[in-house]
C-alpha atoms as a PDB file:
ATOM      1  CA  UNK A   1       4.837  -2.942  19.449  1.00  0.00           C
ATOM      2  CA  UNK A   2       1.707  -4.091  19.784  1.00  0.00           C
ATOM      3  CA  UNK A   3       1.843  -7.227  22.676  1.00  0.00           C
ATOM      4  CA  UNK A   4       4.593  -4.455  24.563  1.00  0.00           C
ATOM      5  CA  UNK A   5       3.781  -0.745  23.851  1.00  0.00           C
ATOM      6  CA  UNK A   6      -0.344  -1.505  23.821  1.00  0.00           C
ATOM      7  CA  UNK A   7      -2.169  -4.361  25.010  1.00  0.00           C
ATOM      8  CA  UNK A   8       0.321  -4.607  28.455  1.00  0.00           C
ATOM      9  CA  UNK A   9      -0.925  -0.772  28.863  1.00  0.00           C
ATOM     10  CA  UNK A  10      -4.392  -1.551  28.747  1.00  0.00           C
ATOM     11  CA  UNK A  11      -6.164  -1.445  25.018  1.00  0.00           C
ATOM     12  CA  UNK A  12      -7.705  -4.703  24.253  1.00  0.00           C
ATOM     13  CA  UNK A  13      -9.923  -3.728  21.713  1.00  0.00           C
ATOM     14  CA  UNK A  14      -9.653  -7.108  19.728  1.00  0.00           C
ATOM     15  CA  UNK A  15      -9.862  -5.287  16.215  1.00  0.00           C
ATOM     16  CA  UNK A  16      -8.341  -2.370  17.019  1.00  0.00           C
ATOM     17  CA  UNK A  17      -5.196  -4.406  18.722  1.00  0.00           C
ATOM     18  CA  UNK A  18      -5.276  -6.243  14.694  1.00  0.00           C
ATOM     19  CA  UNK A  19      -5.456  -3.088  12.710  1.00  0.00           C
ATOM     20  CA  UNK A  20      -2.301  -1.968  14.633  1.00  0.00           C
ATOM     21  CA  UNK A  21      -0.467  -5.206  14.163  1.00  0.00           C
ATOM     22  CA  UNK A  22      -1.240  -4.920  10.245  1.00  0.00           C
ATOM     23  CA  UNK A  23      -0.663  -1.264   9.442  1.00  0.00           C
ATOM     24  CA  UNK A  24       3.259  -0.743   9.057  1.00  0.00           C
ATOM     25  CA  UNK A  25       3.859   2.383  10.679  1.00  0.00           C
ATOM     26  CA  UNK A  26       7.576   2.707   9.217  1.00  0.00           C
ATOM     27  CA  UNK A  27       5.373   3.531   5.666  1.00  0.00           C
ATOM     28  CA  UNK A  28       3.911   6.853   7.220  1.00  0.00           C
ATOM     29  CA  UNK A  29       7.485   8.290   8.604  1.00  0.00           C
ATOM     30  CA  UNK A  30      10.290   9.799   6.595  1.00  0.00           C
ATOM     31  CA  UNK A  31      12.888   7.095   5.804  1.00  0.00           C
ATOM     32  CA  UNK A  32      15.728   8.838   8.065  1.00  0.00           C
ATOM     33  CA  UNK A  33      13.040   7.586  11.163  1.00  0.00           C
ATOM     34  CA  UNK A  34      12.644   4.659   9.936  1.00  0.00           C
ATOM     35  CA  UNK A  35      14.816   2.958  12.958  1.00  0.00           C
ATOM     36  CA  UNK A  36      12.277   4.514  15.148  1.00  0.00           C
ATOM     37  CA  UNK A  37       9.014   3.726  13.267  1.00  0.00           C
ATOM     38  CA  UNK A  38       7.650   1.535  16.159  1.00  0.00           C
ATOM     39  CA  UNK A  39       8.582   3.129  19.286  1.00  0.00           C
ATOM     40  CA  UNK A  40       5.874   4.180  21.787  1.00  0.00           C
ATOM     41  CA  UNK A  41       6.787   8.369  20.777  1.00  0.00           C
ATOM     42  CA  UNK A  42       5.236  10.742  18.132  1.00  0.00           C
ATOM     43  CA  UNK A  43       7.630  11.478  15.542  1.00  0.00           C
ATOM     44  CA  UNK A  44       7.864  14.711  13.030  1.00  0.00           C
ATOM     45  CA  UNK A  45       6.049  14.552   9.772  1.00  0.00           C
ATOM     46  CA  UNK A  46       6.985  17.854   8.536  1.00  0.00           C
ATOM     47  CA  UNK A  47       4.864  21.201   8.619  1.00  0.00           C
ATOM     48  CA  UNK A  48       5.512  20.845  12.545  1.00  0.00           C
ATOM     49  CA  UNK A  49       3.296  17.790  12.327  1.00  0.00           C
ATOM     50  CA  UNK A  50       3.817  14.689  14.161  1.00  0.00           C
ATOM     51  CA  UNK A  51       2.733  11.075  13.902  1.00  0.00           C
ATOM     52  CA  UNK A  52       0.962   9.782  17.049  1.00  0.00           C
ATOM     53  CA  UNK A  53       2.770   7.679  19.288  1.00  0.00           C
ATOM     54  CA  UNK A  54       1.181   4.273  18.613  1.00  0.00           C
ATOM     55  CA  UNK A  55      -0.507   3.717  21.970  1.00  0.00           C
ATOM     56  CA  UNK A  56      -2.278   6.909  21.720  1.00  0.00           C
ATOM     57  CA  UNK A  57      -3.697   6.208  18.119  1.00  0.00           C
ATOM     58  CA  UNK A  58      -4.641   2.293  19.613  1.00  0.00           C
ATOM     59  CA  UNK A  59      -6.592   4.232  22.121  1.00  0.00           C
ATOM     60  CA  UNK A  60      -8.179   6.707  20.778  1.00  0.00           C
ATOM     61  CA  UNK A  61      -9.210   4.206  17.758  1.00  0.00           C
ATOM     62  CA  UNK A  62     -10.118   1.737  20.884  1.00  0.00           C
ATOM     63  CA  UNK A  63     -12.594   4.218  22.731  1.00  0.00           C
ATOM     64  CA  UNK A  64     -14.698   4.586  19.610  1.00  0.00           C
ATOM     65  CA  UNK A  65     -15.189   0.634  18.911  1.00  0.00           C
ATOM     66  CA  UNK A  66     -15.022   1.085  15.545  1.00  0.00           C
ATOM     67  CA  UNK A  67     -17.436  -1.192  13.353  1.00  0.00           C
ATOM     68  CA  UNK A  68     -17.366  -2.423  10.062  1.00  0.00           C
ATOM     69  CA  UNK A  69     -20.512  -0.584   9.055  1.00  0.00           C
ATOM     70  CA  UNK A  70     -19.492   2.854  10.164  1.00  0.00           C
ATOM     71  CA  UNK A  71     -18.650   5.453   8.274  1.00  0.00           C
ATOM     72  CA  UNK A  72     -16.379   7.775  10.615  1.00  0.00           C
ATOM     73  CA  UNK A  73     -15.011  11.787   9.982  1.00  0.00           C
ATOM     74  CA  UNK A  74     -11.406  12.350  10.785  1.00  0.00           C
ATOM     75  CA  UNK A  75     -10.126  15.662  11.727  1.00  0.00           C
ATOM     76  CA  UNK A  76      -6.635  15.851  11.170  1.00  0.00           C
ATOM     77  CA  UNK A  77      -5.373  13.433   8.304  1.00  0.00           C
ATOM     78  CA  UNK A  78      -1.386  14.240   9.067  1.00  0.00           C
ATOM     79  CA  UNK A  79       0.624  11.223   7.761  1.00  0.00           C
ATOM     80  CA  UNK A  80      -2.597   9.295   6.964  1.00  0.00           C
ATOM     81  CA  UNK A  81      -1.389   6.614   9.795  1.00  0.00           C
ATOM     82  CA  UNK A  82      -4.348   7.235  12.119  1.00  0.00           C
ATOM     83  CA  UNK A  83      -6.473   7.189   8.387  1.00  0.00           C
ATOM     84  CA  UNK A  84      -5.184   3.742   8.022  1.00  0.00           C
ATOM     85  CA  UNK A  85      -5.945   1.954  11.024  1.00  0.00           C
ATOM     86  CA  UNK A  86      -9.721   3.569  10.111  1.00  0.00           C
ATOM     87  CA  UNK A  87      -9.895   2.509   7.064  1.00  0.00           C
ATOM     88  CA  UNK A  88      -8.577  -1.178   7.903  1.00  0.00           C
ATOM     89  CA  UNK A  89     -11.595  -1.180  10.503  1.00  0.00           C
ATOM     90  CA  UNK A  90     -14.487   0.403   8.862  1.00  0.00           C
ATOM     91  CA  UNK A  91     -16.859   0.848   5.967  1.00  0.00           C
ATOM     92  CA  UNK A  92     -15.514   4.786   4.813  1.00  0.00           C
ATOM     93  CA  UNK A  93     -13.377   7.227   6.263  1.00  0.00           C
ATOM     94  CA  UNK A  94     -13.647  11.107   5.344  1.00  0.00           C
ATOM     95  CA  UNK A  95     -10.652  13.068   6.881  1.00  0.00           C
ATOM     96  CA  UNK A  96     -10.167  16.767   6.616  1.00  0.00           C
ATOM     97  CA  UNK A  97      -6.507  18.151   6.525  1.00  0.00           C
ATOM     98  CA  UNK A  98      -5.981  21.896   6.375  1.00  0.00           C
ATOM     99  CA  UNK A  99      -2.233  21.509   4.600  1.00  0.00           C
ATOM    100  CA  UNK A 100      -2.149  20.124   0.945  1.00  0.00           C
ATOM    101  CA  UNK A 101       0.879  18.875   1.421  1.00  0.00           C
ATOM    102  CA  UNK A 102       0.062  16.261   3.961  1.00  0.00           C
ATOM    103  CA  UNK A 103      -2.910  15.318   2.318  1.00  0.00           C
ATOM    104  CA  UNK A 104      -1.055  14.431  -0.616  1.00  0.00           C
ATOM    105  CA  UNK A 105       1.448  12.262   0.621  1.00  0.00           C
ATOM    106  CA  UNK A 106      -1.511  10.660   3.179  1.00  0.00           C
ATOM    107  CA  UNK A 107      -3.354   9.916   0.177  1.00  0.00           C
ATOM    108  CA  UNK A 108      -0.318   8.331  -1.799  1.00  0.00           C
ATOM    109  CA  UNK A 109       0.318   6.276   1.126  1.00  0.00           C
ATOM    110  CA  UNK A 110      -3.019   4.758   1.509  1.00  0.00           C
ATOM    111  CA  UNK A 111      -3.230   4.096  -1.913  1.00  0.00           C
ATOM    112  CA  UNK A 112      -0.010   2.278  -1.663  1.00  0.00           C
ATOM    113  CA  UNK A 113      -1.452   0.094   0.808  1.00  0.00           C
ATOM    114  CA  UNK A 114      -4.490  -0.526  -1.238  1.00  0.00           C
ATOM    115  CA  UNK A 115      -6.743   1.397   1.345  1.00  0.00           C
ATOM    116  CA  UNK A 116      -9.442   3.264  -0.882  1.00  0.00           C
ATOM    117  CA  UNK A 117     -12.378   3.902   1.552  1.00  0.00           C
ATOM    118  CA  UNK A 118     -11.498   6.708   1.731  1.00  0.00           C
ATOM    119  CA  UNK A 119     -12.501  10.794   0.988  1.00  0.00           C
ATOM    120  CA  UNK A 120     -10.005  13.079   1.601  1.00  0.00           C
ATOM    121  CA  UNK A 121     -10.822  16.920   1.856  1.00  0.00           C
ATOM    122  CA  UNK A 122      -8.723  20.290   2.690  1.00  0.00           C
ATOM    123  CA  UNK A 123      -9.858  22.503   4.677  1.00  0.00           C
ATOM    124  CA  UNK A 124     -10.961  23.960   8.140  1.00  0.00           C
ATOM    125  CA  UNK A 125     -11.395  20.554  10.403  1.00  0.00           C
ATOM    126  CA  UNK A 126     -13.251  22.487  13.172  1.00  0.00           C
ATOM    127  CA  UNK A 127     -16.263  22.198  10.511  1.00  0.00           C
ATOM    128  CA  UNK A 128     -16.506  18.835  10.063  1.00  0.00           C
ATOM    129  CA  UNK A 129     -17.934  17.892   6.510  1.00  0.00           C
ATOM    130  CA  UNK A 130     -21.458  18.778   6.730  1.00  0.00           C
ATOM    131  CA  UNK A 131     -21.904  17.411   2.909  1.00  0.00           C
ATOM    132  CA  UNK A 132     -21.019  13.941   4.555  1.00  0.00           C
ATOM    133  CA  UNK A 133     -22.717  13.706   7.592  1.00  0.00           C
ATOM    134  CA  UNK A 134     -24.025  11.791   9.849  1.00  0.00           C
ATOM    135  CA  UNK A 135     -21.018  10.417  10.822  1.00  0.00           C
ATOM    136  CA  UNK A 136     -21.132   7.139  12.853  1.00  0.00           C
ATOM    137  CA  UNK A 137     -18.059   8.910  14.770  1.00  0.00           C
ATOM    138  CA  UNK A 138     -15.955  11.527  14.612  1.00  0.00           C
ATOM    139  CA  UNK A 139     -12.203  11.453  16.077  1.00  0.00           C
ATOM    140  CA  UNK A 140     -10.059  14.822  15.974  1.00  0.00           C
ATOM    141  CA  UNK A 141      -6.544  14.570  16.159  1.00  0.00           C
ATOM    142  CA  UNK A 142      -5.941  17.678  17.679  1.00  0.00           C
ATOM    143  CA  UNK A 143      -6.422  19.659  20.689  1.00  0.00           C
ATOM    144  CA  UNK A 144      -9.303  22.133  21.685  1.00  0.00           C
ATOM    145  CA  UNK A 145     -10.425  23.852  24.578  1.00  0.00           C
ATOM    146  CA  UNK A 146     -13.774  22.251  24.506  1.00  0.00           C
ATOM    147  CA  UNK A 147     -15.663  19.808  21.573  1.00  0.00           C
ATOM    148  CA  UNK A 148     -16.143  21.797  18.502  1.00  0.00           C
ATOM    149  CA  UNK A 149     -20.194  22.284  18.114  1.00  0.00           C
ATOM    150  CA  UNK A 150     -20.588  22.088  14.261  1.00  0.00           C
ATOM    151  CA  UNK A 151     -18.508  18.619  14.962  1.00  0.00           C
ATOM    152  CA  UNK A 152     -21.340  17.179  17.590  1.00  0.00           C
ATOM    153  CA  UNK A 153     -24.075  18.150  14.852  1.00  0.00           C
ATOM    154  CA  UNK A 154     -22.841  16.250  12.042  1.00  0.00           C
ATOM    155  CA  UNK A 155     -23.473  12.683  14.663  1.00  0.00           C
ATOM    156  CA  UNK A 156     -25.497  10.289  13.914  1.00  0.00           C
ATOM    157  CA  UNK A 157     -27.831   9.431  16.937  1.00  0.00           C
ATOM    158  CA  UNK A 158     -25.758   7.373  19.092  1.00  0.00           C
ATOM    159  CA  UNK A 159     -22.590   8.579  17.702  1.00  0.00           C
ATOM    160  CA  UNK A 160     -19.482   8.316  19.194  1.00  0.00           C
ATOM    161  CA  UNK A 161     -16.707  11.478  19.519  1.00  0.00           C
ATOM    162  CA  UNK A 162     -13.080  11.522  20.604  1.00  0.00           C
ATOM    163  CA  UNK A 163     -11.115  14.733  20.970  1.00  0.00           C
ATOM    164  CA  UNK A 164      -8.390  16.008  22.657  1.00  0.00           C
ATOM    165  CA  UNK A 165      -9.804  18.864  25.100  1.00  0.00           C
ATOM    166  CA  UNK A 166      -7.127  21.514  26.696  1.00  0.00           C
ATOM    167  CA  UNK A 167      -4.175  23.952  26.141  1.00  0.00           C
ATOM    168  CA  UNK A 168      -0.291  23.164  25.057  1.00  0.00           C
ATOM    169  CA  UNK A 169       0.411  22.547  28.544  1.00  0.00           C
ATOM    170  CA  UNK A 170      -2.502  20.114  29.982  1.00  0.00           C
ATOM    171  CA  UNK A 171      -5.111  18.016  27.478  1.00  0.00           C
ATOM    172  CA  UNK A 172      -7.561  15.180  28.057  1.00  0.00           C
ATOM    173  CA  UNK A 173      -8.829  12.629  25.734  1.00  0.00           C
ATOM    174  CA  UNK A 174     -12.574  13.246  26.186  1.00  0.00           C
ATOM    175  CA  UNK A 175     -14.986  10.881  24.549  1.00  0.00           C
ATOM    176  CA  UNK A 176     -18.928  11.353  23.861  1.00  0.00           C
ATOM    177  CA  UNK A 177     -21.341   9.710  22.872  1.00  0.00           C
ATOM    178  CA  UNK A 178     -25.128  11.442  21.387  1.00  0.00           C
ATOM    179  CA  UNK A 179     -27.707  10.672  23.263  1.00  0.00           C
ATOM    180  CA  UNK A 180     -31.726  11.570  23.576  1.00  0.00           C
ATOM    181  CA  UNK A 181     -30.825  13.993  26.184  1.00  0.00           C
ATOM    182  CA  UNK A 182     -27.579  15.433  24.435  1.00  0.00           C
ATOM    183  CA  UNK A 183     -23.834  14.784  24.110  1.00  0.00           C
ATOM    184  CA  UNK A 184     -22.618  12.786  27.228  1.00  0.00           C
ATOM    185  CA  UNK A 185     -18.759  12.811  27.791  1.00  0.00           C
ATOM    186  CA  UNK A 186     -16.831  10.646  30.254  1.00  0.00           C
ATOM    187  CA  UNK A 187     -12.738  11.346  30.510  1.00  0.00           C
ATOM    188  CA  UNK A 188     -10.109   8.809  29.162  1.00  0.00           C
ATOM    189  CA  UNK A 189      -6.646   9.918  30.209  1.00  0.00           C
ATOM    190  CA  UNK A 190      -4.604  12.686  29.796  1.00  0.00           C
ATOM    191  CA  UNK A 191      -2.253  12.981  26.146  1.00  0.00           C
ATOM    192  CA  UNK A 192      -0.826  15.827  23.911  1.00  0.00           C
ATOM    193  CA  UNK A 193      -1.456  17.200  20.904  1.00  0.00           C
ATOM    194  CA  UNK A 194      -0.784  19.642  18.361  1.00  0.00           C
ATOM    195  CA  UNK A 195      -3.850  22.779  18.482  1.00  0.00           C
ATOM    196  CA  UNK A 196      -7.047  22.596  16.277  1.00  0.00           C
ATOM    197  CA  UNK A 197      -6.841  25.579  14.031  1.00  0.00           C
ATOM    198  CA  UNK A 198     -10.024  26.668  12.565  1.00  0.00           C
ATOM    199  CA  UNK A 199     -13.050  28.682  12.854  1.00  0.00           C
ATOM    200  CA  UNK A 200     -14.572  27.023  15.386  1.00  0.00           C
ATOM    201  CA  UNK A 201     -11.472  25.777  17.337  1.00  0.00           C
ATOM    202  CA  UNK A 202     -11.849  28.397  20.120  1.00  0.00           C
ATOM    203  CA  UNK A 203     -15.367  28.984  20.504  1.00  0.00           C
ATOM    204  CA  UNK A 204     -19.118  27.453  20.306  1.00  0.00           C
ATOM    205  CA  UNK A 205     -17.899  24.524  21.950  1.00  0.00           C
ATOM    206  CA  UNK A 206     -19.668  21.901  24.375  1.00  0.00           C
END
């Protein structure tokens, strides 16, 4: 999956490309998928969820450069795969799911794997977790029509973002990074998602 589906398409974050290679994906996927745990496709979680297709998790895991120092805010645990690969790579993850379900069996599943840097929390992801921050970087796992503000705020300086930015039918991955003179944002390929729902999914955005 990794040497085919990832690296040939143009991720070569060294750690990231490891975390992916060590992180069995079949774990996060109901056994009847099994067969199809490491296929380049997103896959159905339940709750009209879906798992990311592994390329897309590779890069939006690559375009933060995750360090072993940082702590980083999830929005959008799902299956708890993307929360793995996180948690593999840095010092603490906090991820924010709005359906107790998922959380659960995300948290079961990490456990399972031995993964405990991590803080799990239910609620409304376009908030962020203001209790937590700053956040070293913040990546949202679902799609917006522009950067949620309250999630830019809770940045450290020189904090990294990545966040799908769009409607159902066209989204880009748009990555920031906090600067002295404000959020600065540079494109990094088109992708699909599932919509942010929250308070501030639709509105006070950058």
């Amino acid at each position: 999956m990794v040497a085919a589906q990832i690296s040939a398409r143009g991720v070569h974050h060294v750690r990231t490309l490891a975390a992916l290679a060590t992180i069995p994906r079949h774990c996060f996927l109901p056994t009847t998928l099994a067969d199809a745990a490491y296929d380049d496709v997103p896959l159905p979680v339940g709750h009209g969820q879906t798992i990311s297709q592994p390329y897309m998790v590779a890069l939006m895991t690559a375009v933060l450069a995750p360090r072993r120092t940082d702590r980083i805010l999830e929005i959008g645990t799902g299956s708890g795969y993307q929360t793995a690969i996180l948690a593999h790579l840095v010092r603490r993850v906090y991820t924010v799911e709005r359906l107790d379900e998922l959380a659960a069996g995300a948290r079961r599943r990490l456990a399972a794997l031995g993964l405990g840097n991590v803080d799990y929390r239910i609620g409304d992801g376009s908030l962020g977790w203001p209790e937590a921050a700053p956040f070293d970087a913040i990546l949202v796992t679902a799609a917006a029509p522009a950067i949620p503000r309250p999630l830019v705020e809770q940045l450290a300086p020189g904090g990294r973002i990545a966040v799908p930015v769009g409607d159902l039918a066209l989204q880009e991955l748009v990555v920031g990074t906090l600067g002295p003179q404000g959020l600065v944002t540079r494109d990094a390929g088109g992708c699909r998602f599932v919509p942010l729902i929250g308070r501030h999914a639709f509105r006070d955005g950058f």
